[in-house]
C-alpha atoms as a PDB file:
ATOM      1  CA  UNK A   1     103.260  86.702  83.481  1.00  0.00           C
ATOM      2  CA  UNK A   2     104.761  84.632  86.239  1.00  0.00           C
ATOM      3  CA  UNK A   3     102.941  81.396  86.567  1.00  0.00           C
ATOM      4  CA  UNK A   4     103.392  77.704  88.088  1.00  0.00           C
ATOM      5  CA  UNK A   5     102.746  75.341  86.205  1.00  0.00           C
ATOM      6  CA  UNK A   6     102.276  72.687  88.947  1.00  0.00           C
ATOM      7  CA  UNK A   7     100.433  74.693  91.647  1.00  0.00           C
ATOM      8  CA  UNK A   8      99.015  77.446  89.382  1.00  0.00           C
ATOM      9  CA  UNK A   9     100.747  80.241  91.465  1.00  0.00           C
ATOM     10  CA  UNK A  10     100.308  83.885  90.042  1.00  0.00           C
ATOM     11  CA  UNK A  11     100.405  87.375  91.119  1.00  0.00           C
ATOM     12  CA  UNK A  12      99.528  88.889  94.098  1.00  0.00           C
ATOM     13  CA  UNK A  13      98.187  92.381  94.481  1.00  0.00           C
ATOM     14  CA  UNK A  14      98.457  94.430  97.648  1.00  0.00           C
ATOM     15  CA  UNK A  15      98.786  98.030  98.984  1.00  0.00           C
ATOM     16  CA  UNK A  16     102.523  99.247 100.243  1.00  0.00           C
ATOM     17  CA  UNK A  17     102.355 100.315 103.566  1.00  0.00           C
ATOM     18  CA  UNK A  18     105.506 102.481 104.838  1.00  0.00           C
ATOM     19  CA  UNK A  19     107.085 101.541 108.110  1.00  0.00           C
ATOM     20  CA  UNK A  20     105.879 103.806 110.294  1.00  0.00           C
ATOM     21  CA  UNK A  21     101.985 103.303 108.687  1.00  0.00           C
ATOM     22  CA  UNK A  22     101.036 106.844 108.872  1.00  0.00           C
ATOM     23  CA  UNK A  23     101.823 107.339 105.233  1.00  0.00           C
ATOM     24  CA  UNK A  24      99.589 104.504 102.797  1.00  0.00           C
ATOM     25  CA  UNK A  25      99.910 104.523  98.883  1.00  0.00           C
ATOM     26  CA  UNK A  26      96.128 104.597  97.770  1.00  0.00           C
ATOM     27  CA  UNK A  27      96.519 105.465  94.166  1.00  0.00           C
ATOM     28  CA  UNK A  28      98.396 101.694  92.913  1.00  0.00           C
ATOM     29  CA  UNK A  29      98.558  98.397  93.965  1.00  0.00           C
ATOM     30  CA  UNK A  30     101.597  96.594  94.404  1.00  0.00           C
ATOM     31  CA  UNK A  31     102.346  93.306  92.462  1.00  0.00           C
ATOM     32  CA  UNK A  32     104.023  90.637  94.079  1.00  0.00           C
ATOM     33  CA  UNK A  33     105.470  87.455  91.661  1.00  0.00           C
ATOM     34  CA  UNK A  34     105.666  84.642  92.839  1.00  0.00           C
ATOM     35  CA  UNK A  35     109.887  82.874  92.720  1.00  0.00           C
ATOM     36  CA  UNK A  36     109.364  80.840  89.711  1.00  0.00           C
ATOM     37  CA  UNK A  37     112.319  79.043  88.397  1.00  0.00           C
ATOM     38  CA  UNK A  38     112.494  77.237  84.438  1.00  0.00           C
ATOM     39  CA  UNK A  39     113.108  73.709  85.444  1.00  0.00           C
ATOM     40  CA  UNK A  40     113.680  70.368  83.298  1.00  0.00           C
ATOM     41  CA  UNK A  41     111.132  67.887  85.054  1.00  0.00           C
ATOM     42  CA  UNK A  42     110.374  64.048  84.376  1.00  0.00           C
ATOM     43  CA  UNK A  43     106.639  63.771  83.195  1.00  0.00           C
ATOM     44  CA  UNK A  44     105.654  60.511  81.979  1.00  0.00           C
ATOM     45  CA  UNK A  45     109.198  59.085  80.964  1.00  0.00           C
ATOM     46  CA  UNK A  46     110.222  62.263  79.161  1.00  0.00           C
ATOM     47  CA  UNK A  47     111.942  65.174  80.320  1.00  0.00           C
ATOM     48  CA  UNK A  48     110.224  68.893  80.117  1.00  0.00           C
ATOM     49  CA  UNK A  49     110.824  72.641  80.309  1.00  0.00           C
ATOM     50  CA  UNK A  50     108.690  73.898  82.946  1.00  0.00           C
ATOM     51  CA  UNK A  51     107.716  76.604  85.052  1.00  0.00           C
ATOM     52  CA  UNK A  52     108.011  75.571  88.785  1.00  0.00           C
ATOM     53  CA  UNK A  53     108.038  77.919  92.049  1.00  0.00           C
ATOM     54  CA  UNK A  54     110.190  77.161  94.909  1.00  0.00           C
ATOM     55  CA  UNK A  55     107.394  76.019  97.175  1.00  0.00           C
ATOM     56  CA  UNK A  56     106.923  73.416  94.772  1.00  0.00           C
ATOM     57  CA  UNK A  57     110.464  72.087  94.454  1.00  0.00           C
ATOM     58  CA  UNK A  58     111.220  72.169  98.543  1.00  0.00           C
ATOM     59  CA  UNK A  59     107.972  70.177  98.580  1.00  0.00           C
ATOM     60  CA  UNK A  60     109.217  67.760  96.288  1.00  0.00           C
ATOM     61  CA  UNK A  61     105.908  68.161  94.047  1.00  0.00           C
ATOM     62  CA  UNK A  62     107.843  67.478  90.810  1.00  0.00           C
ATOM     63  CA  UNK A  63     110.779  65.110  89.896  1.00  0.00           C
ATOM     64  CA  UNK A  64     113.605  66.869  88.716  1.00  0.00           C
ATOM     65  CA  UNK A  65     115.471  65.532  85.247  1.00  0.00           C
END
């Protein structure tokens, strides 16, 4: 599963609704990932693999190595 590991980012779950909204798929739900990205980051002094969504790095939550 598609997670961030600096915002804690997951899934979302919604219904698809068609254009013209006269036609509404009740039976599933739709799951939307978030755009996570594997990116080295500085923690500490050290340099680590994580698991980072865009909103993060535009943001500039994390320090990239």
């Amino acid at each position: 599963m598609a997670k961030c590991n600096i915002c804690e980012k997951g899934m979302n779950f919604g219904r698809k609704i068609s254009i013209t909204r006269s036609q509404v798929s009740r039976r599933a739900l739709a799951q939307q990932k978030p755009n996570v990205r594997k990116v080295r980051v500085i923690e500490g002094n050290t340099p680590k693999t994580r698991y980072v969504c865009t909103s993060c790095l535009r943001n500039g939550a994390v320090v990239r190595a």
